[in-house]
Protein backbone atom coordinates (compact mmCIF):
# COMPACT_ATOMS: atom_id res chain seq x y z
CA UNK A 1 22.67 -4.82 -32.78
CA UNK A 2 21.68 -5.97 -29.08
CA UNK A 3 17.81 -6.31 -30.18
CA UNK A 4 18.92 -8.46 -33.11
CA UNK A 5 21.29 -10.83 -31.09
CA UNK A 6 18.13 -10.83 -28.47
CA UNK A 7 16.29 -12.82 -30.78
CA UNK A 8 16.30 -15.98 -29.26
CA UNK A 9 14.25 -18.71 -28.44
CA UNK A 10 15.95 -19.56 -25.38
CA UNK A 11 13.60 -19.27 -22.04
CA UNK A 12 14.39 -16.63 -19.54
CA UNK A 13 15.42 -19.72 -17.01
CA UNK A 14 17.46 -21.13 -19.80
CA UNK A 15 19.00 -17.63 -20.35
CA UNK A 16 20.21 -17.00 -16.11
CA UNK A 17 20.80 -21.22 -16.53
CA UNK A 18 23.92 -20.20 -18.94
CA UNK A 19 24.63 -17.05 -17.39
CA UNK A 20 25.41 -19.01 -14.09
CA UNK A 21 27.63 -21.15 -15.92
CA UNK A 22 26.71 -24.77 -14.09
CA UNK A 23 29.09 -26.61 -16.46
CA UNK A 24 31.90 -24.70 -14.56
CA UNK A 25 31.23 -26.36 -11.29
CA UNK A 26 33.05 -29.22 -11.77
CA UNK A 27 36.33 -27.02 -10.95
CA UNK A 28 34.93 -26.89 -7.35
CA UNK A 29 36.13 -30.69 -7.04
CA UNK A 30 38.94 -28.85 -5.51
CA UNK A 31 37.04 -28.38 -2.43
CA UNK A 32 36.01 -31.52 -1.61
CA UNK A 33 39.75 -33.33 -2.37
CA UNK A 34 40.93 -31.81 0.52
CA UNK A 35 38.68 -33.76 3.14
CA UNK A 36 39.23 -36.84 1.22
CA UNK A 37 43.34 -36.61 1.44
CA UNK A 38 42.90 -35.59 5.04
CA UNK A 39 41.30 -38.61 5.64
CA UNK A 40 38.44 -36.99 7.12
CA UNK A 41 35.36 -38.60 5.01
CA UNK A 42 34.43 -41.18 7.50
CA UNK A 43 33.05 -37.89 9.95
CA UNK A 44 29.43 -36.97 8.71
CA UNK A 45 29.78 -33.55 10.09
CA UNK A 46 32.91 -32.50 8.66
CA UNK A 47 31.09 -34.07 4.94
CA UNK A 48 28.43 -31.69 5.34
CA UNK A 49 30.54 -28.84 6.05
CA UNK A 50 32.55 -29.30 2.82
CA UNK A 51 29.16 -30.23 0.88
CA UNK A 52 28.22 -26.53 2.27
CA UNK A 53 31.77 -25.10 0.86
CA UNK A 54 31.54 -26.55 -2.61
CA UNK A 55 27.87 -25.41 -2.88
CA UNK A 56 29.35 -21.83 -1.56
CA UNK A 57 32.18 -22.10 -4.06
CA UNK A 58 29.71 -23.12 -6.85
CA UNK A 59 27.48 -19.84 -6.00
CA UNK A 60 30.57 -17.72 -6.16
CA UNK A 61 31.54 -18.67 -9.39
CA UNK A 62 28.46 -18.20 -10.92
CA UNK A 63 28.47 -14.78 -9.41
CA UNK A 64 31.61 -14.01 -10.75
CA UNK A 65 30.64 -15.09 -14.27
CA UNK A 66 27.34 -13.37 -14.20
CA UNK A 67 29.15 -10.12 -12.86
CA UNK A 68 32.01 -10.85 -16.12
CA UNK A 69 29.42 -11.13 -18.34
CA UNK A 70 27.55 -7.99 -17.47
CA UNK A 71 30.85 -5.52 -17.48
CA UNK A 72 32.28 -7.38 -21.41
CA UNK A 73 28.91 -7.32 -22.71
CA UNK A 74 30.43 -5.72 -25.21
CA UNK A 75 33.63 -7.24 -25.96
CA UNK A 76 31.97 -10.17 -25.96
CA UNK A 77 29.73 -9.05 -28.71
CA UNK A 78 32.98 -8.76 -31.08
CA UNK A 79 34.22 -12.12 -30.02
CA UNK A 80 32.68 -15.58 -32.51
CA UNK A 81 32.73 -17.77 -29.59
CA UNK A 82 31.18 -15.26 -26.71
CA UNK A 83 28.65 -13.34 -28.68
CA UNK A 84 26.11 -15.98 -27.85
CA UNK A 85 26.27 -15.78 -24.08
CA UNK A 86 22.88 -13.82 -22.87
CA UNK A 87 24.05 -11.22 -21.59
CA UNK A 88 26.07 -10.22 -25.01
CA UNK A 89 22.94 -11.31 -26.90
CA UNK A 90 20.93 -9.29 -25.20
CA UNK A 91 18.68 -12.04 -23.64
CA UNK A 92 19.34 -10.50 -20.38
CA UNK A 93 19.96 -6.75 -19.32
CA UNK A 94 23.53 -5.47 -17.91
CA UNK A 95 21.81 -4.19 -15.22
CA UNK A 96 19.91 -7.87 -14.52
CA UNK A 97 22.94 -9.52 -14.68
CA UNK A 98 24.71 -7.38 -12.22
CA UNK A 99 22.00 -7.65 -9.83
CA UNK A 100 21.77 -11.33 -10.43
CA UNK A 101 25.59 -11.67 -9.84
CA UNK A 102 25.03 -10.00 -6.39
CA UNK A 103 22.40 -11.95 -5.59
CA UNK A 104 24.71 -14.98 -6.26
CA UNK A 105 27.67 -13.82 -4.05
CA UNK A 106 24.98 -12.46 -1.62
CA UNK A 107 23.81 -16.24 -0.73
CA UNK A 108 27.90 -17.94 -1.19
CA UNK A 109 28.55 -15.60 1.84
CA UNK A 110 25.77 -16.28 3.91
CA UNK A 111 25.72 -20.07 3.24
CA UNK A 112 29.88 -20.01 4.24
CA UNK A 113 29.81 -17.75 6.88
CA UNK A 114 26.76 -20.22 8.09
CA UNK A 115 29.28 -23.21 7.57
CA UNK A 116 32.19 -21.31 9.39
CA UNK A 117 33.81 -17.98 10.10
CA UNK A 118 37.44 -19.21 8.04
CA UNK A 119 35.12 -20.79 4.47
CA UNK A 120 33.82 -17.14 4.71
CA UNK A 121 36.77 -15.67 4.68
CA UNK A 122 38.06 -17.67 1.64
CA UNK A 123 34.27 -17.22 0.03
CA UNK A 124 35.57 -13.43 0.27
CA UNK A 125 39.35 -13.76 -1.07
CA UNK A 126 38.48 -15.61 -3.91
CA UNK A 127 35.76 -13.09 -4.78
CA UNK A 128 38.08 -10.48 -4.67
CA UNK A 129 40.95 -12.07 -6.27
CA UNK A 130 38.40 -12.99 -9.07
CA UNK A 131 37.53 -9.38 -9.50
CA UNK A 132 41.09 -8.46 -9.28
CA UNK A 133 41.50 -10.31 -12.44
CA UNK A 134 38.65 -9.48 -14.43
CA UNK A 135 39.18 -5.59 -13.65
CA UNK A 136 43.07 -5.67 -15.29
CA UNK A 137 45.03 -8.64 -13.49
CA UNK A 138 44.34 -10.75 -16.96
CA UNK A 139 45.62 -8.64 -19.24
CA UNK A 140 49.24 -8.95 -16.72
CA UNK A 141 51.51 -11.95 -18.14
CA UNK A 142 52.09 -14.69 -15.54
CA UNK A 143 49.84 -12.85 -13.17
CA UNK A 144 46.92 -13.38 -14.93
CA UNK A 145 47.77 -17.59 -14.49
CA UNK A 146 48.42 -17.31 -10.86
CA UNK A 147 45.35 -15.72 -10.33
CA UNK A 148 43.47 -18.42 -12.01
CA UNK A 149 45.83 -20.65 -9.74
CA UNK A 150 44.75 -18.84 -6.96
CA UNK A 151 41.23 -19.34 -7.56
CA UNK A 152 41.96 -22.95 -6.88
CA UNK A 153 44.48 -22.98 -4.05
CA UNK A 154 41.26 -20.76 -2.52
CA UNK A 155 38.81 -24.03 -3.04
CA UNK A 156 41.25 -26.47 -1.66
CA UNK A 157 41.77 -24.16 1.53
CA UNK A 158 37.85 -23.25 1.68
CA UNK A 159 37.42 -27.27 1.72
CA UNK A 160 40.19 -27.91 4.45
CA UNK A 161 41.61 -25.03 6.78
CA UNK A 162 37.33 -23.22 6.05
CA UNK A 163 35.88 -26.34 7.91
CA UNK A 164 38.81 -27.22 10.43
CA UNK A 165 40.68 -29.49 8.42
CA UNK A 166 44.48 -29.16 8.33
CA UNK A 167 45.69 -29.25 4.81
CA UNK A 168 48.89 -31.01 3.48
CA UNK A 169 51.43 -28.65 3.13
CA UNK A 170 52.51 -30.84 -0.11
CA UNK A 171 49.36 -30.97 -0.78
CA UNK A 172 48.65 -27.49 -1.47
CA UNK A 173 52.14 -27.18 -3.55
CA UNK A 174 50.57 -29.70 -5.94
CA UNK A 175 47.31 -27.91 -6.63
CA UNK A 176 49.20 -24.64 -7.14
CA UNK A 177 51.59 -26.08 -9.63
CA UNK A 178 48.71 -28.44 -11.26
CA UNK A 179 46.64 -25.68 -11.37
CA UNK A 180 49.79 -23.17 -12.64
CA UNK A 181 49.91 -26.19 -15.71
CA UNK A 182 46.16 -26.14 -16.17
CA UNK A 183 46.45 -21.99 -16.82
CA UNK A 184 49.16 -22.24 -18.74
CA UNK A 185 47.88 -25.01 -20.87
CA UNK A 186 44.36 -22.76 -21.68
CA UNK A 187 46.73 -19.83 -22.68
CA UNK A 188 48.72 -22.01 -25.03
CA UNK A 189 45.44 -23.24 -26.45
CA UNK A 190 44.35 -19.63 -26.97
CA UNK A 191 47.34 -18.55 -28.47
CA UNK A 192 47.58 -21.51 -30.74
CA UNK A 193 43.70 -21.09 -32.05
CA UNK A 194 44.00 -20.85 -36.21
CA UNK A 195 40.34 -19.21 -36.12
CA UNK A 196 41.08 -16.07 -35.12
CA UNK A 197 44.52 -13.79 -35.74
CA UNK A 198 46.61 -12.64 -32.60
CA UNK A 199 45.09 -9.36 -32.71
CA UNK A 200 41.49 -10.43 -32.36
CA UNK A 201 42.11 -12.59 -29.16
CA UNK A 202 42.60 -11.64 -25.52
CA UNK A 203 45.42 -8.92 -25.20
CA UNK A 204 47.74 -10.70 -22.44
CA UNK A 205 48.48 -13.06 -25.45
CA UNK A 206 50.70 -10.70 -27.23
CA UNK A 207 52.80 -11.23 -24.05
CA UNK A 208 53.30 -14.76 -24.61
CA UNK A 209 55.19 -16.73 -27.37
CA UNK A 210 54.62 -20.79 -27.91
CA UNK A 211 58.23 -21.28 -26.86
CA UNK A 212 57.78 -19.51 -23.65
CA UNK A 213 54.30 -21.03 -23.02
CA UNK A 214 55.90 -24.70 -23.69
CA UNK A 215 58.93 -24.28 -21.40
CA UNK A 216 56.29 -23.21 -18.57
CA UNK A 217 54.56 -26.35 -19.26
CA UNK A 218 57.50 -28.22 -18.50
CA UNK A 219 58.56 -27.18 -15.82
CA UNK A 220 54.69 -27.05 -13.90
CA UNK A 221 53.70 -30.57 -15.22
CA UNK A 222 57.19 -31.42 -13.85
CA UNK A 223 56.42 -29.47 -10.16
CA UNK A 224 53.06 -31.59 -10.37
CA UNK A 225 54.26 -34.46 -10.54
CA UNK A 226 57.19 -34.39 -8.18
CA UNK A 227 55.09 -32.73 -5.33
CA UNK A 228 52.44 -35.27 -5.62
CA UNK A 229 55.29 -38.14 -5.15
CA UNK A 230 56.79 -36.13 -1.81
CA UNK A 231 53.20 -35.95 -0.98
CA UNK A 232 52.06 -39.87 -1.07
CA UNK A 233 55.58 -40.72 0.88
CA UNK A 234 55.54 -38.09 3.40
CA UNK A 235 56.03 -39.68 6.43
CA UNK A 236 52.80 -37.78 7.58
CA UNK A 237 50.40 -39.21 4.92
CA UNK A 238 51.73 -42.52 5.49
CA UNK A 239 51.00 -42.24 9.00
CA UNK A 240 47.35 -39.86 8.60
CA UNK A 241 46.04 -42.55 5.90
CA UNK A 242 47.93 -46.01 7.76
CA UNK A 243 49.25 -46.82 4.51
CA UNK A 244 52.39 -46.33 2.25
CA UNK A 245 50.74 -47.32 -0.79
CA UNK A 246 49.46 -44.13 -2.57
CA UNK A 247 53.06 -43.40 -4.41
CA UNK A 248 51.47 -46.70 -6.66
CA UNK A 249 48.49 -43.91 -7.59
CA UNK A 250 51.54 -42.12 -9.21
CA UNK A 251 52.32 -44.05 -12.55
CA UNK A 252 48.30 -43.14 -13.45
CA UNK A 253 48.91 -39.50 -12.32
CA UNK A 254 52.15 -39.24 -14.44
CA UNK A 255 49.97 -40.77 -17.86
CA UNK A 256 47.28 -38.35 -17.07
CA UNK A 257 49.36 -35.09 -17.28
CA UNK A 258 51.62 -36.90 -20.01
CA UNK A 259 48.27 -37.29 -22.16
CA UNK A 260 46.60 -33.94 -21.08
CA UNK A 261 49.80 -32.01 -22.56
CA UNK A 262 49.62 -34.26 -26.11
CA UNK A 263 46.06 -33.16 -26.44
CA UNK A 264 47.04 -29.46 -25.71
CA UNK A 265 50.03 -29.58 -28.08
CA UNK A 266 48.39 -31.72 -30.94
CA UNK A 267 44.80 -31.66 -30.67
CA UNK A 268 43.93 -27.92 -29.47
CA UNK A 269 42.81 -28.80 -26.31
CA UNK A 270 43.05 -26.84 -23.43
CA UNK A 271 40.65 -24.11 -22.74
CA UNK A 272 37.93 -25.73 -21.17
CA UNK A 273 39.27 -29.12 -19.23
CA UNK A 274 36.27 -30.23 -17.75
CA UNK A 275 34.73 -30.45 -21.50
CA UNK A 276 38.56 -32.08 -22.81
CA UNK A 277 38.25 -34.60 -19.68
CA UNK A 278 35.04 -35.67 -21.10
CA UNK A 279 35.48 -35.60 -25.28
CA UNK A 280 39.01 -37.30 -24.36
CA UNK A 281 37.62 -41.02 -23.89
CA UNK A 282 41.73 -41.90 -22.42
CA UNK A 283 41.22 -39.07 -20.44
CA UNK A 284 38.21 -39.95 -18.78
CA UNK A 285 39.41 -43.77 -18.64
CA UNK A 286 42.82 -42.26 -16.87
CA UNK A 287 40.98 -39.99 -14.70
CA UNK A 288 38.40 -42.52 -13.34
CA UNK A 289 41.43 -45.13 -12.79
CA UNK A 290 42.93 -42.78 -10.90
CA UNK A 291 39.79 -42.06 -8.37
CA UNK A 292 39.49 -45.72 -8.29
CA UNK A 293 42.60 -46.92 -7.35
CA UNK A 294 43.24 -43.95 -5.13
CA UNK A 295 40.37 -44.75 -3.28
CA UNK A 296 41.39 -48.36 -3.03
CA UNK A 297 44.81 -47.84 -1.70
CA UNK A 298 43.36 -45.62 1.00
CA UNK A 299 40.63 -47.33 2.03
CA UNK A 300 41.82 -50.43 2.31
């Protein structure tokens, strides 16, 4: 079966290209938010350093994919969506794409231990909290989310307190629960998939139930958006940025989650949202309002 799925006419670069997973990067956003809400953009050096963390963040997740990918080649094989991936079609070797992985993690450690002592340090804990969940922490309900959540709270840390940047304390409770609503959303979308009956998809899914999943919802989209408004009138923001203004980013924050959960609950969406941000053109439109006006009301 491997040597017929091997037949491909994709290029060996092509084939390590999608084992890497590049479209996944976007996620590492997360690192760079941090310097920009600390108001510490306008320093060159501390822009390089978190330039170095994404790129170390970016190299860890592909190592962590490429290390998935080698250890569920088989799963994989059974699964419609998956069975395409190289590694499951037998475009690369197990063996390649452990070695590969290690490679990977080999140069996100070097490159943030290079950048600073702390950014290696959350290079390593996300690593291991990444293996953590792809040796038996996803098939856990609820833990398998807050390791996903954790995976960000990791980036936003690597991309503040990594590169000697205090982070907001609000701050960070926002990206936990965003990211809490972001994990929960990709397991409703899962469960919800008509393709493919309950038994055939990941096994943490028997664990959860549409009513449960919907109430979680809720209540993170609701710890989103309330953190982010303690956040913009902390008395410390106001003073760190000079400006009160930022609670007026919150009206485009609240439509952005309020349209993000209509697309998971009506339109399937869900378990990629970098692709959903993009096939969504209100999404995009609400997302690059929101980066505008944010950086209007802090910069000026």
């Amino acid at each position: 079966m491997t040597e017929a799925l091997g037949k491909s006419a994709r290029h060996p670069v092509t084939s390590l290209l999608l084992l890497a997973r590049p479209g996944h990067w976007i996620k590492n956003v997360f690192v760079l938010a941090g310097v920009f809400f600390a108001d510490q953009w306008r320093r060159p050096e501390t822009l390089y350093l978190a330039a170095a963390a994404c790129a170390a963040f970016c190299l860890a997740a592909s190592a962590v994919y490429a290390g998935n990918d080698a250890l569920d080649a088989e799963e994989d094989r059974a699964n419609p969506r998956k069975r395409t991936r190289p590694v499951a079609a037998g475009e690369i070797q197990p063996l390649a794409a452990l070695a590969f992985s290690a490679g990977l993690a080999a140069a996100a450690l070097a490159l943030s231990l290079w950048a600073s002592p702390h950014l290696a340090w959350t290079v390593v804990a996300y690593l291991a909290v990444n293996i953590a969940y792809s040796r038996g922490a996803k098939r856990l309900v609820l833990v398998d989310v807050f390791c996903i959540a954790a995976g960000f709270i990791l980036r936003l840390l690597g991309g503040t307190w990594g590169i000697g940047v205090e982070p907001s304390q609000w701050f960070l409770l926002c990206t936990m629960a965003l990211s809490l609503f972001l994990g929960f959303s990709k397991r409703y979308a899962e469960l919800m998939e008509p393709e493919r009956p309950l038994e055939a998809k990941r096994a943490v899914l028997r664990n959860y139930s549409p009513e449960f999943l919907r109430i979680l919802l809720g209540v993170t989209m609701s710890a989103t958006l309330i953190t982010y408004g303690l956040y913009t009138t902390n008395p410390r923001t106001i003073a760190l940025h000079g400006t009160g203004h930022l609670i007026y980013s919150l009206p485009i924050a609240m439509f952005g989650m309020f349209r993000y959960l209509y697309l998971v609950m009506h339109k399937g969406f869900g378990e990629n949202t970098g692709a959903d941000m993009i096939k969504d053109r209100a999404m995009l439109a609400t997302c690059l309002l929101y980066v505008a006006a944010v950086a209007v009301l802090l910069v000026y």
